[in-house]
Protein backbone atom coordinates (compact mmCIF):
# COMPACT_ATOMS: atom_id res chain seq x y z
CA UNK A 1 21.13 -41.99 30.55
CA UNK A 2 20.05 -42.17 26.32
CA UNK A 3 17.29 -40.99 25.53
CA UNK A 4 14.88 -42.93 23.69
CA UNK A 5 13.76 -42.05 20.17
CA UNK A 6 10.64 -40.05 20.25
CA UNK A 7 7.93 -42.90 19.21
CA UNK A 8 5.56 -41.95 15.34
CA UNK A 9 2.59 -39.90 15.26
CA UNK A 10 0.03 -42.07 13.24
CA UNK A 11 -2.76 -39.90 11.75
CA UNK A 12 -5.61 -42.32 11.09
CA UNK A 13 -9.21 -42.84 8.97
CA UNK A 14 -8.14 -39.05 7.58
CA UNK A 15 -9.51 -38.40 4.08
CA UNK A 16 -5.69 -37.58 2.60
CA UNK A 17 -5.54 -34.52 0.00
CA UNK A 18 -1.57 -34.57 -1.05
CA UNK A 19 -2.12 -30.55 -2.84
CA UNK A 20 -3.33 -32.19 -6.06
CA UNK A 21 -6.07 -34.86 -5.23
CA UNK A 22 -7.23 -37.13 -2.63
CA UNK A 23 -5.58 -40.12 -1.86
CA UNK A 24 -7.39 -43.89 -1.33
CA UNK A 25 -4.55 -43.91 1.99
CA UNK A 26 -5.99 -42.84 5.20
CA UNK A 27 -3.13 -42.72 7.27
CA UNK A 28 -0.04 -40.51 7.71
CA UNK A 29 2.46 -42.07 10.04
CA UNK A 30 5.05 -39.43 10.42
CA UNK A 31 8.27 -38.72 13.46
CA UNK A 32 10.30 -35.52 14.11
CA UNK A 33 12.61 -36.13 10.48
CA UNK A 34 8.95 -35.66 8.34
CA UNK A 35 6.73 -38.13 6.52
CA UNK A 36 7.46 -41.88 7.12
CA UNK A 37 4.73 -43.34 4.88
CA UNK A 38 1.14 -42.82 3.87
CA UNK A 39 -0.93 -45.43 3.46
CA UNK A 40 -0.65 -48.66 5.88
CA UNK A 41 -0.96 -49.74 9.18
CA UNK A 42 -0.06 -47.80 11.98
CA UNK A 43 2.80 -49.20 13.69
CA UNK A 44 3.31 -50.47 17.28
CA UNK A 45 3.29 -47.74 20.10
CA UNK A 46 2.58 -45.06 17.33
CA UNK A 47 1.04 -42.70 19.10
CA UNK A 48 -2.35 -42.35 17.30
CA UNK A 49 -4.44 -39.38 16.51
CA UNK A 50 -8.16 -40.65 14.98
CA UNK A 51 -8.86 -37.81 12.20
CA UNK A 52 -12.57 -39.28 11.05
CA UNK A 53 -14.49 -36.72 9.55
CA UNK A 54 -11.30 -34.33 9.20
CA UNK A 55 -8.83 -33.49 6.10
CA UNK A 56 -5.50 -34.09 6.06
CA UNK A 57 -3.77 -31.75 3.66
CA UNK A 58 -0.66 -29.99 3.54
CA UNK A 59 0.21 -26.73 5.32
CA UNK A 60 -0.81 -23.53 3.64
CA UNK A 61 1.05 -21.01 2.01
CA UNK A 62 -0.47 -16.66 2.36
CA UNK A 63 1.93 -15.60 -0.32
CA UNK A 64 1.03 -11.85 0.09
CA UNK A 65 1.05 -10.72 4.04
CA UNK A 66 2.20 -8.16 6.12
CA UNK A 67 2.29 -9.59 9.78
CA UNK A 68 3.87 -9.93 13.19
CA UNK A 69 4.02 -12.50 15.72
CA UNK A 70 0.69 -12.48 16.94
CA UNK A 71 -0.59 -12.86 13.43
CA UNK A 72 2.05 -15.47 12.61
CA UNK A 73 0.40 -17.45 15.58
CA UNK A 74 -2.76 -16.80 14.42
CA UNK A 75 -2.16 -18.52 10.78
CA UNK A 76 -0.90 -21.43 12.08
CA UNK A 77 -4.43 -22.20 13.90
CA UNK A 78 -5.71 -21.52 10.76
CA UNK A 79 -3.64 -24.32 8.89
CA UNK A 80 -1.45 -21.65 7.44
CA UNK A 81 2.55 -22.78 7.89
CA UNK A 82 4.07 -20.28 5.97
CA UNK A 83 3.45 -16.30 5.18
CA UNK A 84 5.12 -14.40 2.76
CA UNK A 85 5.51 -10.86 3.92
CA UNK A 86 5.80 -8.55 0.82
CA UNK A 87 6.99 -5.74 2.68
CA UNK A 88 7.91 -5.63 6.50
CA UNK A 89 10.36 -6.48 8.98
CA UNK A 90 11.20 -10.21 9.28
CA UNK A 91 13.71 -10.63 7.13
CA UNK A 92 16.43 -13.09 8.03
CA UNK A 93 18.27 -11.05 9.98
CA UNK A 94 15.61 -10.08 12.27
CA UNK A 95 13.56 -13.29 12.68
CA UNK A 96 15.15 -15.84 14.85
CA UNK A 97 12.49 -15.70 17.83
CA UNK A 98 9.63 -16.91 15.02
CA UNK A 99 11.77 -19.87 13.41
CA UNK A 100 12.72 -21.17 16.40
CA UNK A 101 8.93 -20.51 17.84
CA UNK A 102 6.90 -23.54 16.56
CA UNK A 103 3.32 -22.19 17.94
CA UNK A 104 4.13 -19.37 14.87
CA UNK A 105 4.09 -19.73 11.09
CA UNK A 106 7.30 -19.41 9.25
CA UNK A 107 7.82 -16.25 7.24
CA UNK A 108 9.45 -15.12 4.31
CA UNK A 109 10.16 -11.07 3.83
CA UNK A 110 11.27 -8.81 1.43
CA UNK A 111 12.15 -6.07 3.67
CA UNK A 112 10.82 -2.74 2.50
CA UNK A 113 10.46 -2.29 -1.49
CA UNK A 114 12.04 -0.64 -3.63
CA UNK A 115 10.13 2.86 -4.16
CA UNK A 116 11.07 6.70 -5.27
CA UNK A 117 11.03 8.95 -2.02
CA UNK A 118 6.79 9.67 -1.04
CA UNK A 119 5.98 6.73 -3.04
CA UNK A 120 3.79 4.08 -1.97
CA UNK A 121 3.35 3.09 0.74
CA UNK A 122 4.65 6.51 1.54
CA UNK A 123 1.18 7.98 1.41
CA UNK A 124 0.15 5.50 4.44
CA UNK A 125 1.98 6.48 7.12
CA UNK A 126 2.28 9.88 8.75
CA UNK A 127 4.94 11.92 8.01
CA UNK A 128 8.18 11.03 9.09
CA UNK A 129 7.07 7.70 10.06
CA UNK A 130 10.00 5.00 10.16
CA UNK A 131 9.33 1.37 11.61
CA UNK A 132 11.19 0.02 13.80
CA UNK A 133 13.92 1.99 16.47
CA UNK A 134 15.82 4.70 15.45
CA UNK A 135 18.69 3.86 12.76
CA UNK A 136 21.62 1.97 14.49
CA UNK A 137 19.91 1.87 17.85
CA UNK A 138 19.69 -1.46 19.21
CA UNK A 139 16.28 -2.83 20.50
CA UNK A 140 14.03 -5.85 20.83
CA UNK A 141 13.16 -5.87 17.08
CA UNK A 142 17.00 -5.21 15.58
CA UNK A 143 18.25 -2.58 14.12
CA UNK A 144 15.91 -0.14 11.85
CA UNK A 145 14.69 -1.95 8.16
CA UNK A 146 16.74 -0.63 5.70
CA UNK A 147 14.25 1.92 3.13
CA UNK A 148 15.71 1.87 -0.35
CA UNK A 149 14.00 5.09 -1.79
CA UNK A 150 15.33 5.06 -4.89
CA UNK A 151 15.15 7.63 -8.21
CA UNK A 152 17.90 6.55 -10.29
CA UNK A 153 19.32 3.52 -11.64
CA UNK A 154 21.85 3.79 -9.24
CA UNK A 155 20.63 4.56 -6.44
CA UNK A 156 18.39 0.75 -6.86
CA UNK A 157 21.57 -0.97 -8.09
CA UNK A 158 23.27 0.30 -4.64
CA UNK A 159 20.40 -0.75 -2.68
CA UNK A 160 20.57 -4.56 -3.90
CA UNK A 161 23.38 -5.88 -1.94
CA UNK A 162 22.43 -4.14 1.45
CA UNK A 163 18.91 -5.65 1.33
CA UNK A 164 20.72 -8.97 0.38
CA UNK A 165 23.20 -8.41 3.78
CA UNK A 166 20.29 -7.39 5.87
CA UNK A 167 18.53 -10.66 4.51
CA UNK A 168 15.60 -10.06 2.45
CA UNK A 169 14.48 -13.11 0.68
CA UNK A 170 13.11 -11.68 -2.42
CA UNK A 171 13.11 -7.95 -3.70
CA UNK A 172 9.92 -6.09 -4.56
CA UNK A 173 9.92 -3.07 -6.36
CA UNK A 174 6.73 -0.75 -6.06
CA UNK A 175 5.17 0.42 -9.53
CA UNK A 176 2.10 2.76 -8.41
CA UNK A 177 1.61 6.12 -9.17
CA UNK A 178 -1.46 5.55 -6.38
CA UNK A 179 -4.33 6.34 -8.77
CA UNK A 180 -6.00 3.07 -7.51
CA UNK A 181 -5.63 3.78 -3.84
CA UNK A 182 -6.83 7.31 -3.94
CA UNK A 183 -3.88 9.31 -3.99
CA UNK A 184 -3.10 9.88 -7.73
CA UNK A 185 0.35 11.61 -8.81
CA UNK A 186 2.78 9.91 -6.48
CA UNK A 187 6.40 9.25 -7.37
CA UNK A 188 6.69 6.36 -9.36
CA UNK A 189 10.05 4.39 -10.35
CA UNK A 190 10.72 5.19 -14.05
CA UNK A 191 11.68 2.60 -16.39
CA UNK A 192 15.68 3.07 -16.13
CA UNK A 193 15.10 2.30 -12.56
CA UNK A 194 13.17 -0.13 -12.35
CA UNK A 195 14.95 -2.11 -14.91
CA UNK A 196 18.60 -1.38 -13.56
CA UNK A 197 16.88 -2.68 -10.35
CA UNK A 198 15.50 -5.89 -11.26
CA UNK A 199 18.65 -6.53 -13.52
CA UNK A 200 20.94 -6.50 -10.46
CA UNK A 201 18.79 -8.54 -8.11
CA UNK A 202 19.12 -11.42 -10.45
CA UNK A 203 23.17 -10.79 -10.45
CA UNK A 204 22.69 -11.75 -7.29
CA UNK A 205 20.41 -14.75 -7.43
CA UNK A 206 17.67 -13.10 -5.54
CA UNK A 207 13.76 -13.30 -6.88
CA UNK A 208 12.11 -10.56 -7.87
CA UNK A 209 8.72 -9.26 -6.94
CA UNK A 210 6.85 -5.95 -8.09
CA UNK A 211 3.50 -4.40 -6.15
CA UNK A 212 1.52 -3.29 -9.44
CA UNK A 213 -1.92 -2.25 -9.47
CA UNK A 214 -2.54 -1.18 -13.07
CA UNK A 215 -2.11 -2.72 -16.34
CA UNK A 216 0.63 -0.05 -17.24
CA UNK A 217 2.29 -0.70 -14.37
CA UNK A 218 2.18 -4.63 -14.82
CA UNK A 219 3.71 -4.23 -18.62
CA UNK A 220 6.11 -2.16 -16.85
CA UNK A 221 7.10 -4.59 -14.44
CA UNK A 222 6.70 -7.45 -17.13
CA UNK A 223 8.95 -6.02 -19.27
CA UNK A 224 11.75 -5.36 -16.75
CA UNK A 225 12.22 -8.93 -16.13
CA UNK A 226 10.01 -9.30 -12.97
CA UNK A 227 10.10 -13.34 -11.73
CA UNK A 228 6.79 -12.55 -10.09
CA UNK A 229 3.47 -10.24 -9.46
CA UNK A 230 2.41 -9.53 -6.22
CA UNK A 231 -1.19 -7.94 -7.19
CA UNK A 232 -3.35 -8.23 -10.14
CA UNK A 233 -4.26 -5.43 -11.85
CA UNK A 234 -7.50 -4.09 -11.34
CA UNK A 235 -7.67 -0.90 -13.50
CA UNK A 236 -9.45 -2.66 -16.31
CA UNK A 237 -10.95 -6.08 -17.78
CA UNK A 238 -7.72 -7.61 -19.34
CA UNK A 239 -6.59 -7.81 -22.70
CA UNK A 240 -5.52 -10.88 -24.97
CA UNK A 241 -2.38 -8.99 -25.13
CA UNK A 242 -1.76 -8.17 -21.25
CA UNK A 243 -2.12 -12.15 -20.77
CA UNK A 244 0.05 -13.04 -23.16
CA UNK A 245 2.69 -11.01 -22.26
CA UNK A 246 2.22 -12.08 -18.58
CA UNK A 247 2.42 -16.35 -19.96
CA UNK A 248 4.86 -15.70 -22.37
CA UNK A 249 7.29 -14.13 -19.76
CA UNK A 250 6.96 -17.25 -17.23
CA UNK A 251 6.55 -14.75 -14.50
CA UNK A 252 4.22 -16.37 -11.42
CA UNK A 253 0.92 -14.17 -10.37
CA UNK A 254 -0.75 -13.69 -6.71
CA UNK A 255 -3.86 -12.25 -7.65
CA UNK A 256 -4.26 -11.02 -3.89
CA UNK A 257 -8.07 -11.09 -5.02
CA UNK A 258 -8.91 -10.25 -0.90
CA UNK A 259 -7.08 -6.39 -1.87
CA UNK A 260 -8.76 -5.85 -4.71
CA UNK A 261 -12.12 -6.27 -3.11
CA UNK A 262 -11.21 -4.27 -0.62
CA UNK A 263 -10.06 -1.43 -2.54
CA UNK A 264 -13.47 -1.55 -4.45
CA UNK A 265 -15.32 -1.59 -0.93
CA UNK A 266 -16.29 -5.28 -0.85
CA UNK A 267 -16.17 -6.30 2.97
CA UNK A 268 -15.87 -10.03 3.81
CA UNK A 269 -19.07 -10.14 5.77
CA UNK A 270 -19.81 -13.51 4.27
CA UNK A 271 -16.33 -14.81 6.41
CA UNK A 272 -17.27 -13.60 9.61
CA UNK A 273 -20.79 -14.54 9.74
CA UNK A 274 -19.36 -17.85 9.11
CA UNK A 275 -19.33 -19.12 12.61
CA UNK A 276 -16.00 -21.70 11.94
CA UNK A 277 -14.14 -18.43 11.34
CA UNK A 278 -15.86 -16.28 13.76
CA UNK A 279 -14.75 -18.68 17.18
CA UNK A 280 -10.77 -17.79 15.96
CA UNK A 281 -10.68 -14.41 15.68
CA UNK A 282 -10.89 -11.79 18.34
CA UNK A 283 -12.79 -8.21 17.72
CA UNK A 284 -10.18 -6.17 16.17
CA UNK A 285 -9.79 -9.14 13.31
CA UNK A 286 -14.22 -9.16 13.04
CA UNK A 287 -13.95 -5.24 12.59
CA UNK A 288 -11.26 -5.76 10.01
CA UNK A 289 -13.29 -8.73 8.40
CA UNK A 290 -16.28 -6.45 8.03
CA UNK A 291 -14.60 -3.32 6.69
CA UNK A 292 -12.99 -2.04 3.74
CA UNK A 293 -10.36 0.42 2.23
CA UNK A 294 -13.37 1.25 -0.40
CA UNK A 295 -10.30 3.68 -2.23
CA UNK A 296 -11.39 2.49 -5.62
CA UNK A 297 -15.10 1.85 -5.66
CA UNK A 298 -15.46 2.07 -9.22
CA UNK A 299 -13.27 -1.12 -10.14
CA UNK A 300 -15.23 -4.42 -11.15
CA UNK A 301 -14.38 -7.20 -9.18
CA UNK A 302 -15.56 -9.37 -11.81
CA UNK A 303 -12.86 -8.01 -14.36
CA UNK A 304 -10.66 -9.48 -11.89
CA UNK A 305 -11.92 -12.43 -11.48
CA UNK A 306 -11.97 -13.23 -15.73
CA UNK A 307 -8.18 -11.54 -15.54
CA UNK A 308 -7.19 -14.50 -13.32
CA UNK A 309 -9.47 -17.11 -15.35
CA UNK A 310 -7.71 -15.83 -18.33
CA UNK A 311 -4.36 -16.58 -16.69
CA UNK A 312 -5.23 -20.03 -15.25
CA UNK A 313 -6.41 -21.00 -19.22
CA UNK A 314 -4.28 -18.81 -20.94
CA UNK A 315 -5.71 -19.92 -24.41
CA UNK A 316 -9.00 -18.37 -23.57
CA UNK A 317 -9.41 -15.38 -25.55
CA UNK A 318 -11.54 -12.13 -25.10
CA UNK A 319 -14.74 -13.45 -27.35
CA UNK A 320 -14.43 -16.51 -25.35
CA UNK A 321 -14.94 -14.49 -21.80
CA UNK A 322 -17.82 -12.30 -23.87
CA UNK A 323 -19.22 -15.76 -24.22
CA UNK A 324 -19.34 -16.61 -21.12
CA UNK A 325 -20.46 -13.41 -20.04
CA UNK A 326 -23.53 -14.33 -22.01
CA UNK A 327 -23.82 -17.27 -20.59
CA UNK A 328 -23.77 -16.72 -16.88
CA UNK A 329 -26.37 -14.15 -17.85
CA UNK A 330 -28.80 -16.08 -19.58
CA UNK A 331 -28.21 -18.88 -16.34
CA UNK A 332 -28.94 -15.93 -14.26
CA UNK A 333 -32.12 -15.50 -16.18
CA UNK A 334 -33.29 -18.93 -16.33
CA UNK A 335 -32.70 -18.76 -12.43
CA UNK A 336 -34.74 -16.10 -11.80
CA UNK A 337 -37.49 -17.91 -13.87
């Protein structure tokens, strides 16, 4: 008996946003192989789905998580098709019941980071905490993640080819002392280390991500050779100076705005009393939704907010964002009025 090719999905009267702008096409006629065409008819026995009134856009992409399954499930209702976890367990080796799952996101992982012995995240976890089963015992979850506490050059350059056998996807380095999240004086990688580390990542092709929560820490990581930030800093307003080293280096920026807020003690109230979001979450995510880490109250969220206006129009200087400091506060004025 053959079996007969599985017929199109045509996705019709759909106002069609390809990432960049929206499209005069209102149909998406796609089969199991991807995208057949966009724009046209729909053809015969297509199997139709009428999107009037609805978006059609393309998947998402959380580029700074730290999930499991039931989260991974979770994005995907929330048009999310792919999380990168920036420090966690599914690395390739470990993640073959979530890309074959299709009701889950796709991930991406790093493994665990790069970070001196006690550094962060260190200060999060209890004392002797290590994820996953004990090291070399077998289990639903694999063997333990690897943790590459590093404090020499080294020690980081050994670590790089294990976390590239045990499949991370990227390497992130951690550059906190943990003055932002409350716990000042932790072990921090020095400069030898951190540049030794980054140096042989690249030897061997991998990109290279650093958790950096300061401006110091972001020159540090800039300077190293970093492809990519996983935080904004949020020490400080920026300086012409900290931008142009960040544009001038080519590395890419998540801002990871949602952390920063947190860590000044701004909840996301606003989300959950938004009933759309609200009917998809259960109580544990509401509670989270409504709460904060509050570990750096004193930070300015709208420093951060300029920092990554700055880095969208990197020609914007300091005396223009004074200006439009003005601005928004005469508007605020005129409002009030």
């Amino acid at each position: 008996m053959t079996n007969r090719p599985t017929p199109p999905t045509a996705v019709v009267n759909a106002r069609v946003f390809d990432g960049e702008q929206t499209l005069e096409a209102t149909t998406v006629i796609f089969d199991a192989t991807g995208i057949l065409t966009v724009g046209g008819e729909a053809p015969s026995g297509a199997r139709r789905l009428d999107a009037a009134g609805a978006t059609l856009l393309p998947g998402l992409i959380d580029a700074h998580v730290h999930t499991n399954a039931e989260s991974l499930a979770l994005a995907l209702r929330f048009g999310v098709t792919t999380e990168l976890e920036m420090q966690g367990t599914n690395t390739a080796d470990n993640r073959a019941h979530i890309t074959d799952d299709d009701t889950v996101a796709d991930v991406r992982s790093s493994g665990f980071g790069i970070t001196p012995p006690g550094g962060h995240p260190s200060e999060l976890f209890p004392e002797g905490f290590r994820p996953g089963p004990p090291p070399g015992a077998p289990g639903p979850s694999g063997p333990a993640p690897l943790m590459p506490f590093s404090t020499t050059p080294e020690q980081a350059v050994a670590f790089i080819p294990q976390l590239v056998e045990r499949g991370s996807d990227y390497i992130k380095f951690m550059v906190d002392d943990g003055s932002v999240e409350g716990h000042p004086g932790l072990p921090m990688l020095d400069r030898a280390t951190l540049n030794a580390g980054v140096a042989e990542a690249k030897r061997h092709g991998k990109l290279t991500v650093a958790h950096a929560l300061t401006i110091e820490a972001t020159e540090m990581a800039i300077e190293a050779g970093i492809d990519g930030l996983a935080h904004l800093f949020m020490d400080g307003p920026h300086t012409d100076e900290i931008i142009t080293l960040i544009r001038d280096s080519g590395a890419f920026v998540v801002p990871c705005v949602v952390l920063n807020a947190s860590m000044m003690g701004i909840t996301g109230d606003d989300l959950a009393d938004d009933p759309r979001v609200a009917a998809r979450l259960d109580e544990s995510w509401m509670k989270t939704l409504r709460s904060s880490f509050n570990h750096y109250p004193r930070g300015r969220i709208t420093d951060v907010l300029e920092s990554v206006r700055a880095l969208h129009h990197p020609t914007i200087t300091i005396s223009d964002t004074l200006n439009t400091r003005a601005v928004w506060r005469r508007g605020a004025q005129l409002t009030a009025a």
